[in-house]
PDB file of N, CA and C in Angstrom:
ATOM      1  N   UNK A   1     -24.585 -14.029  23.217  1.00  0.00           N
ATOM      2  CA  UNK A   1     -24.042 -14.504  21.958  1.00  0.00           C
ATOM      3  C   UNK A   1     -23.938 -13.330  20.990  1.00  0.00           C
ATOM      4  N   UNK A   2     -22.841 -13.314  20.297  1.00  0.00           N
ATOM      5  CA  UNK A   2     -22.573 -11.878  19.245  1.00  0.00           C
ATOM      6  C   UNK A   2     -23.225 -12.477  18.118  1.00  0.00           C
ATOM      7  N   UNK A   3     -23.680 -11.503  17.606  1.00  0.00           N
ATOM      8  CA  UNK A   3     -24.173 -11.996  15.564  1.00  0.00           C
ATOM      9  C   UNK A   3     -23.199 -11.722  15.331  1.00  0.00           C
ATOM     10  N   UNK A   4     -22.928 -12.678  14.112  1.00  0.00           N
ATOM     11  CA  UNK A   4     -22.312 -11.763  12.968  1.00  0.00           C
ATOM     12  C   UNK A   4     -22.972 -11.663  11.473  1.00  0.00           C
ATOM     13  N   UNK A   5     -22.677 -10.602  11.061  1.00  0.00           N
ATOM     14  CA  UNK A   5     -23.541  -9.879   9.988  1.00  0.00           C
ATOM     15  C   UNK A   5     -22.056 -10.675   8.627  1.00  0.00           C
ATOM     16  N   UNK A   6     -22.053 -11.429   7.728  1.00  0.00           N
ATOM     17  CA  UNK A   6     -21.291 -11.800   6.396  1.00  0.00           C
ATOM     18  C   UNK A   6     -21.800 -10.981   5.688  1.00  0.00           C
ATOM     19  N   UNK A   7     -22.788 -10.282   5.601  1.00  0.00           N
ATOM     20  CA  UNK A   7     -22.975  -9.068   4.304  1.00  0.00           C
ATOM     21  C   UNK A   7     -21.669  -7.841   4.522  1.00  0.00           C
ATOM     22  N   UNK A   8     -21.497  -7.781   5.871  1.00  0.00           N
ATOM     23  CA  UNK A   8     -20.945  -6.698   6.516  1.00  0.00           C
ATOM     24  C   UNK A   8     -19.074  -6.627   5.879  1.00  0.00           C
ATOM     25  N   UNK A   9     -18.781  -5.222   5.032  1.00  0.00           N
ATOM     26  CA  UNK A   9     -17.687  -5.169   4.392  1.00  0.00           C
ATOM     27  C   UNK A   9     -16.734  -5.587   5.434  1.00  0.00           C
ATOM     28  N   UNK A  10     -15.439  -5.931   5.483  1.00  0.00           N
ATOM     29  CA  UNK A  10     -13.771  -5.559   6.305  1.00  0.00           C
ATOM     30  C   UNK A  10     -13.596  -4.938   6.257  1.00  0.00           C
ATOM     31  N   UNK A  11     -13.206  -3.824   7.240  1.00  0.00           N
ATOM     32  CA  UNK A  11     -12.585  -2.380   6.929  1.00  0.00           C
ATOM     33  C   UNK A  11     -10.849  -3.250   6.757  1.00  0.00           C
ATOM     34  N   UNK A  12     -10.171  -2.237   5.678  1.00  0.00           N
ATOM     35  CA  UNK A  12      -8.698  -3.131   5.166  1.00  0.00           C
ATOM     36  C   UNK A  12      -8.705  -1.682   4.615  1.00  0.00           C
ATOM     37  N   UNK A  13      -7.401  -1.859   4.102  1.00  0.00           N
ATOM     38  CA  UNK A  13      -5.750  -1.070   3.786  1.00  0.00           C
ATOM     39  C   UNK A  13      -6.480  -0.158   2.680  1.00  0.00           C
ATOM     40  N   UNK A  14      -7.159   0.014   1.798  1.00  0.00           N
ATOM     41  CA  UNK A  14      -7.716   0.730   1.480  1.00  0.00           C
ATOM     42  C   UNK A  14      -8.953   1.584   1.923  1.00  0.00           C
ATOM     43  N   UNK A  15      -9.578   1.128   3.275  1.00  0.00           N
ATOM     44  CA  UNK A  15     -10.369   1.953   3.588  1.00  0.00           C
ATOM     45  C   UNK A  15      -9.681   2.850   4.804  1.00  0.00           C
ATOM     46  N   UNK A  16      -8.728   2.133   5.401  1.00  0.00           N
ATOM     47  CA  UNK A  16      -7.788   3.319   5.316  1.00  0.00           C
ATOM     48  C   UNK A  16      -6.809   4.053   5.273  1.00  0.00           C
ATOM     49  N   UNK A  17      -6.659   4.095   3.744  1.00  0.00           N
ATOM     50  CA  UNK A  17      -6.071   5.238   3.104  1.00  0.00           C
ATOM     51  C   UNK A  17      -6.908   6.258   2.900  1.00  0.00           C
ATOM     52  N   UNK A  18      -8.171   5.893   2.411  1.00  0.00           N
ATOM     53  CA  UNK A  18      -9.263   6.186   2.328  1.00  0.00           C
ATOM     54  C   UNK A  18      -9.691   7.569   3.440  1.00  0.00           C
ATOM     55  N   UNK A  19      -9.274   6.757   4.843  1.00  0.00           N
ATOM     56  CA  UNK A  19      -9.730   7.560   5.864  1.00  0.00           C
ATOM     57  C   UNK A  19      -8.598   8.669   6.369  1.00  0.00           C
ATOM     58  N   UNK A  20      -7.228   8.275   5.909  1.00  0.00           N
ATOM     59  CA  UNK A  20      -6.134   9.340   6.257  1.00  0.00           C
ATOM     60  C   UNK A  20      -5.956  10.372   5.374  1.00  0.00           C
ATOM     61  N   UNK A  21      -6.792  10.065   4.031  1.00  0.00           N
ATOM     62  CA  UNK A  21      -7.058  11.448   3.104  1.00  0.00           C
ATOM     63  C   UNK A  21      -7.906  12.151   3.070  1.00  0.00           C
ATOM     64  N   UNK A  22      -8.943  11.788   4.014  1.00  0.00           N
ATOM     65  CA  UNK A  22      -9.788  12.681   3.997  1.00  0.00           C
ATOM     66  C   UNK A  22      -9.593  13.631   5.022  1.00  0.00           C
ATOM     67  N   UNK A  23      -8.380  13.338   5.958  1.00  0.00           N
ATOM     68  CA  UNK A  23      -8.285  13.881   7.661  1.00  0.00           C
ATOM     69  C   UNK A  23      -7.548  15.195   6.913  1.00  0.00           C
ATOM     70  N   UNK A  24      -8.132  16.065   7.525  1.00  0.00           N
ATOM     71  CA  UNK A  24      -6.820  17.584   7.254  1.00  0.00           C
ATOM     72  C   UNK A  24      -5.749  17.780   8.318  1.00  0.00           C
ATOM     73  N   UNK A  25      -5.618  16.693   9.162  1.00  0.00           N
ATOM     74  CA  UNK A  25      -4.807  17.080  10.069  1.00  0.00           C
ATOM     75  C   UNK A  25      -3.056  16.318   9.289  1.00  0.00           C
ATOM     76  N   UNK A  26      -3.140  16.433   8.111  1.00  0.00           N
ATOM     77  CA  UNK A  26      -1.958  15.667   7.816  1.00  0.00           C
ATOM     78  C   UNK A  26      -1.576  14.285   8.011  1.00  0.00           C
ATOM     79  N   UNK A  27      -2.682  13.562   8.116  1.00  0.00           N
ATOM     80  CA  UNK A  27      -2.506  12.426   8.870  1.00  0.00           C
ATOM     81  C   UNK A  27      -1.838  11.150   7.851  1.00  0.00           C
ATOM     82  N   UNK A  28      -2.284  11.793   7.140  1.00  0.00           N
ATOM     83  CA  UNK A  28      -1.768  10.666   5.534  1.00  0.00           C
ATOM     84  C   UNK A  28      -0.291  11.188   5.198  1.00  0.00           C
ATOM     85  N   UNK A  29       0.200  12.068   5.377  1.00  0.00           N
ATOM     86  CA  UNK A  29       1.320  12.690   4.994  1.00  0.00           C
ATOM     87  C   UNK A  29       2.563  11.756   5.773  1.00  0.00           C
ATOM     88  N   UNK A  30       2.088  11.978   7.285  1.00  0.00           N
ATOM     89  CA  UNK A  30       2.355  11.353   8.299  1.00  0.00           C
ATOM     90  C   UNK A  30       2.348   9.712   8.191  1.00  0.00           C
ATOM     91  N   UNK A  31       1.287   9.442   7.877  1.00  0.00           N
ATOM     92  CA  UNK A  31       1.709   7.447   7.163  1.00  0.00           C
ATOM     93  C   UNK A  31       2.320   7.214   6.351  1.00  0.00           C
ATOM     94  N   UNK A  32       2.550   7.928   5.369  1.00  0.00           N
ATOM     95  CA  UNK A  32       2.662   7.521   4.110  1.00  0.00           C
ATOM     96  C   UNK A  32       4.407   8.506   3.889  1.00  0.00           C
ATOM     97  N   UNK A  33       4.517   9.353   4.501  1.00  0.00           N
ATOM     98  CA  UNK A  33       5.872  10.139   4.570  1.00  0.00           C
ATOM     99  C   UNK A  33       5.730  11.316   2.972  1.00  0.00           C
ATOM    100  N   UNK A  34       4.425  11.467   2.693  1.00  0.00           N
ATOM    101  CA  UNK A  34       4.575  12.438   1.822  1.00  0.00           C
ATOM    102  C   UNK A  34       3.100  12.443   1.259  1.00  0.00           C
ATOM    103  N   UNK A  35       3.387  13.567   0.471  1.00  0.00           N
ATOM    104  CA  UNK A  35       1.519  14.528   0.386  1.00  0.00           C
ATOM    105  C   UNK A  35       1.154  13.357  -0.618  1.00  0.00           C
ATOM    106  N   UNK A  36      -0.261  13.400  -0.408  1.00  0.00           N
ATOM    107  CA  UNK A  36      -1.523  12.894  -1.285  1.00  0.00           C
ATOM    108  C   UNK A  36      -0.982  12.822  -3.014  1.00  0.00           C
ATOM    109  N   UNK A  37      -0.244  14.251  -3.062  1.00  0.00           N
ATOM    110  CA  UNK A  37      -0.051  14.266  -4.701  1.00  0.00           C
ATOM    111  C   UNK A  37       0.990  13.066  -5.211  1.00  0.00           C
ATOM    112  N   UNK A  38       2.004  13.718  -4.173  1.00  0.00           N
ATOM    113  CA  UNK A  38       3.276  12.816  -4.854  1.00  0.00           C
ATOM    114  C   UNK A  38       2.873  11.357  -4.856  1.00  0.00           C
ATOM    115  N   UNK A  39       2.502  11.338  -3.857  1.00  0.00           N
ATOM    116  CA  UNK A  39       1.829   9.533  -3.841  1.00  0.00           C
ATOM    117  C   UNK A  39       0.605   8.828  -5.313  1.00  0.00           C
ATOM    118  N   UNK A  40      -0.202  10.064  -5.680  1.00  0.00           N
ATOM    119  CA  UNK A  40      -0.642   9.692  -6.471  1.00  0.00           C
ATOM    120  C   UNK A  40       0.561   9.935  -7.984  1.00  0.00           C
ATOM    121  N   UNK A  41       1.258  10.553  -8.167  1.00  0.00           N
ATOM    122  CA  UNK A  41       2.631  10.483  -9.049  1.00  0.00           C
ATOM    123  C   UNK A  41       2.761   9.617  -8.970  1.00  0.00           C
ATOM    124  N   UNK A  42       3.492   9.104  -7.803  1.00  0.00           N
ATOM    125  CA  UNK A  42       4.140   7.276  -7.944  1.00  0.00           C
ATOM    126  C   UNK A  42       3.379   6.586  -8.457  1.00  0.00           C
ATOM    127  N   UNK A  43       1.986   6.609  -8.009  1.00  0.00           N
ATOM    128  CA  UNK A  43       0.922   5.286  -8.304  1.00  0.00           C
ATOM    129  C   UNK A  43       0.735   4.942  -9.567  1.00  0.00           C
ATOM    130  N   UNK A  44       0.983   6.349 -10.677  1.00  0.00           N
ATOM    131  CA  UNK A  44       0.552   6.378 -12.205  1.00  0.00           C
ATOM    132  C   UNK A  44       1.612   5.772 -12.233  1.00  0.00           C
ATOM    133  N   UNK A  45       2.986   6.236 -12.093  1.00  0.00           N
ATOM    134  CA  UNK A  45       4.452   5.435 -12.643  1.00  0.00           C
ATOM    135  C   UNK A  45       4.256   4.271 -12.634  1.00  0.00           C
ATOM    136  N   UNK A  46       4.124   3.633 -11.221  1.00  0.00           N
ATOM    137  CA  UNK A  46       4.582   1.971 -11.179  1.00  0.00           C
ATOM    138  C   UNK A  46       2.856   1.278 -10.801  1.00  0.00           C
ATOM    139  N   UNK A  47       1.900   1.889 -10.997  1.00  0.00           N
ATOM    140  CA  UNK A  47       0.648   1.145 -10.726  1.00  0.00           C
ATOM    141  C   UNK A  47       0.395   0.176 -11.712  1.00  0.00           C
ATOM    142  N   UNK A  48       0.604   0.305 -13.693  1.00  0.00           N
ATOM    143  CA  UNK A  48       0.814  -0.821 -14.408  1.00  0.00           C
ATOM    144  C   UNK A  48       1.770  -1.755 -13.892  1.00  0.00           C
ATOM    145  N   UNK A  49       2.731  -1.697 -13.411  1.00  0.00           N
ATOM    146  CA  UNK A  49       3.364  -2.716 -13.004  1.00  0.00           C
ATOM    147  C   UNK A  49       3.104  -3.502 -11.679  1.00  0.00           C
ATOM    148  N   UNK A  50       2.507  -2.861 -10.763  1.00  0.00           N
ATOM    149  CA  UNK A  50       1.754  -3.639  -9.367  1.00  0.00           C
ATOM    150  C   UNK A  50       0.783  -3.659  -9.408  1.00  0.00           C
ATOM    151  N   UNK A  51       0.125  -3.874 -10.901  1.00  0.00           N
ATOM    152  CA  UNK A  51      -1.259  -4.139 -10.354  1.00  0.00           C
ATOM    153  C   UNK A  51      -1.470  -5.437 -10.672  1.00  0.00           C
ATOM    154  N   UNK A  52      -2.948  -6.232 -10.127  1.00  0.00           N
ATOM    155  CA  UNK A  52      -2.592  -7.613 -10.733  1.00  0.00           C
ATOM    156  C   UNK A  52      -4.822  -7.790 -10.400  1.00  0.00           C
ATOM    157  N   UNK A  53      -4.629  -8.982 -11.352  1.00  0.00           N
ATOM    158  CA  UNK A  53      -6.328  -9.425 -11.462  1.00  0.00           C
ATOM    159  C   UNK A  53      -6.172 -10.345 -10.201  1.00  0.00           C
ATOM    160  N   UNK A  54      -7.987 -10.154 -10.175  1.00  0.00           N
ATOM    161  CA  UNK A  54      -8.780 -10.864  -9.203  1.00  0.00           C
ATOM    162  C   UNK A  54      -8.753 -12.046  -9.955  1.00  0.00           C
ATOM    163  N   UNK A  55      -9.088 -13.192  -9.048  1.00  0.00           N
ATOM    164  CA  UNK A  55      -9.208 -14.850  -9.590  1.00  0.00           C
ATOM    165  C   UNK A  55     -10.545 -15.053  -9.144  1.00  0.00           C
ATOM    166  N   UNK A  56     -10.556 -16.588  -9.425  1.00  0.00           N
ATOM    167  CA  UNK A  56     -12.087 -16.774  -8.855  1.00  0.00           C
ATOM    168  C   UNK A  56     -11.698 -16.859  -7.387  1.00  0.00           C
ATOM    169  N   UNK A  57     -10.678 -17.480  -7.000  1.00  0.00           N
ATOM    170  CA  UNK A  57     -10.295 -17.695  -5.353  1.00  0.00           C
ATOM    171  C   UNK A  57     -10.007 -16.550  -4.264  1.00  0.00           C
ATOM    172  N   UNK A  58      -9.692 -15.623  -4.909  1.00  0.00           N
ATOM    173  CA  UNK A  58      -9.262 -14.429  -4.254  1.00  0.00           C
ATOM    174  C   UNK A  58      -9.301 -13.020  -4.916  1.00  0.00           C
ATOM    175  N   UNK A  59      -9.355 -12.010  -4.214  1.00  0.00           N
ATOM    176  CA  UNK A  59      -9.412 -10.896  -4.934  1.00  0.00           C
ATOM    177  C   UNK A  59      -7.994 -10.445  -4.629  1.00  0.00           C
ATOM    178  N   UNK A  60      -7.449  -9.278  -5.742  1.00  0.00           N
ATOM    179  CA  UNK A  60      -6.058  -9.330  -5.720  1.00  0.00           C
ATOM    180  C   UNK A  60      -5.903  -7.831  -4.468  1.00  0.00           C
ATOM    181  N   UNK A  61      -4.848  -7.753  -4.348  1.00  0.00           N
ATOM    182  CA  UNK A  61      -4.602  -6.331  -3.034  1.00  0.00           C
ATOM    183  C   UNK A  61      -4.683  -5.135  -3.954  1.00  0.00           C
ATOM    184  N   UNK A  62      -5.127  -4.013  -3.305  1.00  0.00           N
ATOM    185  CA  UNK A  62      -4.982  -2.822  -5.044  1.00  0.00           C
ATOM    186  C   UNK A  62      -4.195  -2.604  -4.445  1.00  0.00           C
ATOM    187  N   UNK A  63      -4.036  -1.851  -5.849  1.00  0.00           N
ATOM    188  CA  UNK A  63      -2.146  -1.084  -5.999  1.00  0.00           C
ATOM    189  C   UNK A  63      -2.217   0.417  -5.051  1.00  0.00           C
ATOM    190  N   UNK A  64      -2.835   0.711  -4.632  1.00  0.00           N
ATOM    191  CA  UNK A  64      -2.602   2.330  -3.855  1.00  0.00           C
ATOM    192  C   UNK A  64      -2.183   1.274  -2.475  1.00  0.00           C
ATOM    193  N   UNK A  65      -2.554   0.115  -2.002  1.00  0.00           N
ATOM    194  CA  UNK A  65      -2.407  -0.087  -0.890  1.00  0.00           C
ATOM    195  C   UNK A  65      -1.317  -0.899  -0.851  1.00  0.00           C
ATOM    196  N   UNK A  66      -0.676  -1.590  -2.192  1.00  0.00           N
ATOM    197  CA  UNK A  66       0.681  -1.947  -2.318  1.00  0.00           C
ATOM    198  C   UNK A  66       1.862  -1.089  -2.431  1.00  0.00           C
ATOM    199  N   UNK A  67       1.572   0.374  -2.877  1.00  0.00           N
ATOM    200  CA  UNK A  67       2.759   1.359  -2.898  1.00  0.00           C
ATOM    201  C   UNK A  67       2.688   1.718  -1.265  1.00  0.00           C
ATOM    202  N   UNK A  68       1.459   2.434  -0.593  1.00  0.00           N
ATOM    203  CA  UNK A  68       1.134   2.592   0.684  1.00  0.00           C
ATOM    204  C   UNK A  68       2.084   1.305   1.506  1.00  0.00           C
ATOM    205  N   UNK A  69       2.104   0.022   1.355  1.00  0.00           N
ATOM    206  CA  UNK A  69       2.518  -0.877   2.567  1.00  0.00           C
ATOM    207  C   UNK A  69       4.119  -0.892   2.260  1.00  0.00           C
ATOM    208  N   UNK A  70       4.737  -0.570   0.613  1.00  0.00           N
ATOM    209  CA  UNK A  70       5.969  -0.223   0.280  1.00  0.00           C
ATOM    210  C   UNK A  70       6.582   0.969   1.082  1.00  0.00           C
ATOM    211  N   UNK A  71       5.853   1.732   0.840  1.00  0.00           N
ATOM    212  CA  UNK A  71       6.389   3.233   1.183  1.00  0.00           C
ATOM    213  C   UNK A  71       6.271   2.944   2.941  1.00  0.00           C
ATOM    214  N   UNK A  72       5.569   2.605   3.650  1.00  0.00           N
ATOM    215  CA  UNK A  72       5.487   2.301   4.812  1.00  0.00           C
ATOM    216  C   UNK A  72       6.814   1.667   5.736  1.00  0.00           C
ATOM    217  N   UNK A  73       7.494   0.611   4.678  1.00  0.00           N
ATOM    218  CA  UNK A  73       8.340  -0.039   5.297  1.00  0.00           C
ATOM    219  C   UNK A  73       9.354   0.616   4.724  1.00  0.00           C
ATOM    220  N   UNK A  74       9.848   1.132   3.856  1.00  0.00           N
ATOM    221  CA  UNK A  74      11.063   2.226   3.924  1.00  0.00           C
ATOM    222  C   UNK A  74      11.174   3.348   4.489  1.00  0.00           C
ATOM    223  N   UNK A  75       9.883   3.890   4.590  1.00  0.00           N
ATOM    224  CA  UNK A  75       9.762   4.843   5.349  1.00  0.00           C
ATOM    225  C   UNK A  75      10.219   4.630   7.272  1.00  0.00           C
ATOM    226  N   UNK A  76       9.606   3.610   7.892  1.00  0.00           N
ATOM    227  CA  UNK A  76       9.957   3.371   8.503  1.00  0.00           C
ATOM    228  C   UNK A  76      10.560   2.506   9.391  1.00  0.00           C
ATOM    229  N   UNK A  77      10.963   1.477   8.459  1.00  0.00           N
ATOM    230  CA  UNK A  77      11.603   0.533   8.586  1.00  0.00           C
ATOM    231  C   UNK A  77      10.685  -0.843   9.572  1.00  0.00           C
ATOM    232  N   UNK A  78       9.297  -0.734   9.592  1.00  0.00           N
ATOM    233  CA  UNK A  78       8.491  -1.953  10.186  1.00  0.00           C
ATOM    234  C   UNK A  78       8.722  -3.208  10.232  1.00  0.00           C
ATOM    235  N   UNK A  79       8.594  -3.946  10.428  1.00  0.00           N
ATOM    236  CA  UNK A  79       8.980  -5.224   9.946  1.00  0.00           C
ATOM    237  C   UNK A  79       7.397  -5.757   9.375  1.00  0.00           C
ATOM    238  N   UNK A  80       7.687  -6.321   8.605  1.00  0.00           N
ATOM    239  CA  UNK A  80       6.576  -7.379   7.930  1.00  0.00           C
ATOM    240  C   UNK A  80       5.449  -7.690   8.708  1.00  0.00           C
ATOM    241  N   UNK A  81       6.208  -8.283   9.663  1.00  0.00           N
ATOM    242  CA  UNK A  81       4.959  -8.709  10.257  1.00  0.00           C
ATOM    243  C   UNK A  81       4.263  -7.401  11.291  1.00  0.00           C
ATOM    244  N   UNK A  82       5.134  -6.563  11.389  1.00  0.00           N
ATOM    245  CA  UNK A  82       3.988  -5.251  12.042  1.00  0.00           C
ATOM    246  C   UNK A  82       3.165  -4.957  10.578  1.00  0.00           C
ATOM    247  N   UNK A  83       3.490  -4.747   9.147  1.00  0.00           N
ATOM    248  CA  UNK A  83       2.919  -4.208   8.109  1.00  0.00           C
ATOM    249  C   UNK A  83       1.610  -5.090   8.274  1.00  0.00           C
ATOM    250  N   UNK A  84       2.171  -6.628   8.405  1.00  0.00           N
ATOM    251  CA  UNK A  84       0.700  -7.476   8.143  1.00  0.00           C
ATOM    252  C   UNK A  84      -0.342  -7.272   8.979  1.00  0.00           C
ATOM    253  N   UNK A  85       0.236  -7.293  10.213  1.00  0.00           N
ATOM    254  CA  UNK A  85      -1.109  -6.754  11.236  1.00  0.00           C
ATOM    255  C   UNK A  85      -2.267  -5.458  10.366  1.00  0.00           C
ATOM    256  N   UNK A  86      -1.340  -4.611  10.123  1.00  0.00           N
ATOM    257  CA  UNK A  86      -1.657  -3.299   9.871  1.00  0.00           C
ATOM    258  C   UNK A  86      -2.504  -3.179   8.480  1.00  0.00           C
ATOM    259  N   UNK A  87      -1.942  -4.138   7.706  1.00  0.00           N
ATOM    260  CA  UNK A  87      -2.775  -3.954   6.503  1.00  0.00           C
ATOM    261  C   UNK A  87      -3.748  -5.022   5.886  1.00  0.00           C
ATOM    262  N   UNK A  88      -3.870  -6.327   7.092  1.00  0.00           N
ATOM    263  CA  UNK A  88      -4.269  -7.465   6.873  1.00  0.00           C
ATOM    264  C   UNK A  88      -4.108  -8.260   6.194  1.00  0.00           C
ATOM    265  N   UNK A  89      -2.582  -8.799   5.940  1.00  0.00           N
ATOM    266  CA  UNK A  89      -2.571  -9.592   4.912  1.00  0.00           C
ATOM    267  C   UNK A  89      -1.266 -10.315   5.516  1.00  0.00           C
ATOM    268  N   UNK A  90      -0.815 -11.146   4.715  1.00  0.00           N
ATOM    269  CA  UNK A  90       0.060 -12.436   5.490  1.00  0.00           C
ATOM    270  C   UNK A  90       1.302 -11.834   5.669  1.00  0.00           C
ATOM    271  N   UNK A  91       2.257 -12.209   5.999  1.00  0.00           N
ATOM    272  CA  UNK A  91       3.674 -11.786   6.044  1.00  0.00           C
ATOM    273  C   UNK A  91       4.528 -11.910   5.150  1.00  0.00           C
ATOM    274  N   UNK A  92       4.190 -13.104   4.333  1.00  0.00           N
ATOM    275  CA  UNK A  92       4.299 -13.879   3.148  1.00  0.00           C
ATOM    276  C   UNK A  92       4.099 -12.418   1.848  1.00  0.00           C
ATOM    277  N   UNK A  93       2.814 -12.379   1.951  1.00  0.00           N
ATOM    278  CA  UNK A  93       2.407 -11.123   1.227  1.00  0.00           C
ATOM    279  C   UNK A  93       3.204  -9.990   1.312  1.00  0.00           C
ATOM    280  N   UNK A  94       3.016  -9.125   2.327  1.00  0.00           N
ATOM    281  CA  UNK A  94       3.918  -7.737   2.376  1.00  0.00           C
ATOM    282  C   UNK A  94       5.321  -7.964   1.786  1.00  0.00           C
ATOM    283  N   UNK A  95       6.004  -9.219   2.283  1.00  0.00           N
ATOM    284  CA  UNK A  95       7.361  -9.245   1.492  1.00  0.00           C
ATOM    285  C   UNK A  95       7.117  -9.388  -0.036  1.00  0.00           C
ATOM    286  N   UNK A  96       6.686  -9.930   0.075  1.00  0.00           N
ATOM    287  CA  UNK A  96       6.107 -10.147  -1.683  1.00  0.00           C
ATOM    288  C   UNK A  96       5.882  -8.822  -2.348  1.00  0.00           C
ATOM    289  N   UNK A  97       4.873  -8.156  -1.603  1.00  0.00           N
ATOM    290  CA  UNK A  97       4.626  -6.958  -2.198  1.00  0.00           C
ATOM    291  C   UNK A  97       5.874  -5.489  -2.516  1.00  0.00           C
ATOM    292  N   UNK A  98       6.023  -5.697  -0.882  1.00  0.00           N
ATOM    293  CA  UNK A  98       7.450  -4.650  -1.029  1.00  0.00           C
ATOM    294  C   UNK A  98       8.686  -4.918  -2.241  1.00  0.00           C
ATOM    295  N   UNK A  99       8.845  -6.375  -2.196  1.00  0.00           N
ATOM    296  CA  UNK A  99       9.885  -7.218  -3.534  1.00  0.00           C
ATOM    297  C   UNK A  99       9.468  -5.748  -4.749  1.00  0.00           C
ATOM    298  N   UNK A 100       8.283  -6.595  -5.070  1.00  0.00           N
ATOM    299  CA  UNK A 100       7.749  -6.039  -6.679  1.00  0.00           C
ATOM    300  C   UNK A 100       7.982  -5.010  -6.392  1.00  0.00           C
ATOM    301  N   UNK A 101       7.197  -4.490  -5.247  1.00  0.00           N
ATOM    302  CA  UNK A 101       6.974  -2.637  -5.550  1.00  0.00           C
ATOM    303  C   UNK A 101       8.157  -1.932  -5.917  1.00  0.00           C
ATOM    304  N   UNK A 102       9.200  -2.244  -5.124  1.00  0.00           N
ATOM    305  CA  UNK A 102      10.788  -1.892  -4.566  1.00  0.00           C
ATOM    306  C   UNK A 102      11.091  -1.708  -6.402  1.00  0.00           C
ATOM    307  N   UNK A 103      10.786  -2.832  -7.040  1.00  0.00           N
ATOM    308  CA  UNK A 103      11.894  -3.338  -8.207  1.00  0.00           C
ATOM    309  C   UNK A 103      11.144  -2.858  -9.164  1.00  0.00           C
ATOM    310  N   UNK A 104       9.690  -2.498  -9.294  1.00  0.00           N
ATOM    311  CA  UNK A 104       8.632  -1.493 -10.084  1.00  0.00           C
ATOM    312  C   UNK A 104       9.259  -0.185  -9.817  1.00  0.00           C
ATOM    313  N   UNK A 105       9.528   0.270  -8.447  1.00  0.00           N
ATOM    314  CA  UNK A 105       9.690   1.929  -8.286  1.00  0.00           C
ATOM    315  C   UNK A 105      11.289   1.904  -8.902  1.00  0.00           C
ATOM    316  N   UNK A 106      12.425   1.206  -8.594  1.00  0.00           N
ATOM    317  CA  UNK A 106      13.661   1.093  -9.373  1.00  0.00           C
ATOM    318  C   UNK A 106      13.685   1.349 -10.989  1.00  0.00           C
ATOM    319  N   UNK A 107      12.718   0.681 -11.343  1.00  0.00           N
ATOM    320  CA  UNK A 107      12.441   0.605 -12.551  1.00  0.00           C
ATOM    321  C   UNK A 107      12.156   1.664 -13.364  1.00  0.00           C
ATOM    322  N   UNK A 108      11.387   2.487 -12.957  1.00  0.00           N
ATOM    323  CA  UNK A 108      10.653   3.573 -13.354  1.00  0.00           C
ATOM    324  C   UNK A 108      11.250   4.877 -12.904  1.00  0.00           C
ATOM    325  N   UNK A 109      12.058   5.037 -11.875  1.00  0.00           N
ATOM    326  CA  UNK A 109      12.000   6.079 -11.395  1.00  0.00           C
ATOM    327  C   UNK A 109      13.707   6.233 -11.852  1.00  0.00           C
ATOM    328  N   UNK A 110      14.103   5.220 -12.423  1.00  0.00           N
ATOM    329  CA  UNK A 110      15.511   5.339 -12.527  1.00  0.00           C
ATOM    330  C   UNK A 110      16.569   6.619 -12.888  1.00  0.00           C
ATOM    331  N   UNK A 111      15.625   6.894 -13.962  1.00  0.00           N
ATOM    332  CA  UNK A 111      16.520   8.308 -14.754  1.00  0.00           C
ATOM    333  C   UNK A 111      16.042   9.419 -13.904  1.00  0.00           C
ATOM    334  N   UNK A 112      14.842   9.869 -12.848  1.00  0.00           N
ATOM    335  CA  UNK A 112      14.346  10.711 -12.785  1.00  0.00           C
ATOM    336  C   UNK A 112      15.174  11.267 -11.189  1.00  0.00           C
ATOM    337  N   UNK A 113      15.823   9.827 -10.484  1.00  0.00           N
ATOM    338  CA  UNK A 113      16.487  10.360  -9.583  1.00  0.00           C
ATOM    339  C   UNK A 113      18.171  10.409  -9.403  1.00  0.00           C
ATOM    340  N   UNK A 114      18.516  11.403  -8.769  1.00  0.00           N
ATOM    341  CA  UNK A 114      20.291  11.708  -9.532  1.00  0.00           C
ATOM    342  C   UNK A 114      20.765  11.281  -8.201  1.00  0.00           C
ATOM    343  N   UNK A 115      21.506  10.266  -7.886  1.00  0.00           N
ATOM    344  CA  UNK A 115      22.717   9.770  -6.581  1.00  0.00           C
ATOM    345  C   UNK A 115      24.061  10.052  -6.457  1.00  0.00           C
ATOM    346  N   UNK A 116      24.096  10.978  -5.294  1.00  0.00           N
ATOM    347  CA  UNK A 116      25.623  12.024  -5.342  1.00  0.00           C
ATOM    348  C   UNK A 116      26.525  11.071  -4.727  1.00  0.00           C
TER     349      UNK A 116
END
């Protein structure tokens, strides 16, 4: 019979990001399709706008792991439901998330990028 330990955290979408920034082998560069910095750039831009409170029912997804599951699916075009596996959360969710993020990064980034 297995125990199981309920004190015991989930490893989830922030632990690792967590773990692909600490790797020097580029490994986050490689998920995420660009360095540690620029990613933290984006996050200041559109993180007021994707971020959202915890309830009593649920805790909300953070925002490094909502730009992360954004940038993921443009980057490489996943489908939802590979993102959900990947970041543990419904399918329902990731579309949801990518929506906002998509229309947060539009938002913000508008003047800063020029389309030939």
């Amino acid at each position: 019979m297995v125990s199981y330990n309920k004190s015991r955290a989930r490893y989830d979408g922030s632990d690792m990001l967590a773990d692909l920034r600490m790797e020097p082998s580029g490994k986050f560069e490689n998920f995420c399709r660009m360095s540690s910095t620029d990613f933290e750039y984006l996050l200041g831009k559109v993180g007021p706008y994707i971020s959202r409170q915890d309830t009593v029912l649920r805790k909300c997804i953070p925002t490094q792991e909502r730009l992360a599951m954004t940038l993921r699916f443009l980057a490489t075009g996943d489908s939802f439901k590979s993102l959900s596996y990947l970041f543990k959360v419904s399918t329902q969710t990731v579309s949801r998330c990518v929506h906002e993020t998509c229309s947060a990064l539009i938002d913000e980034l508008r003047y800063e990028i020029k389309v030939l």
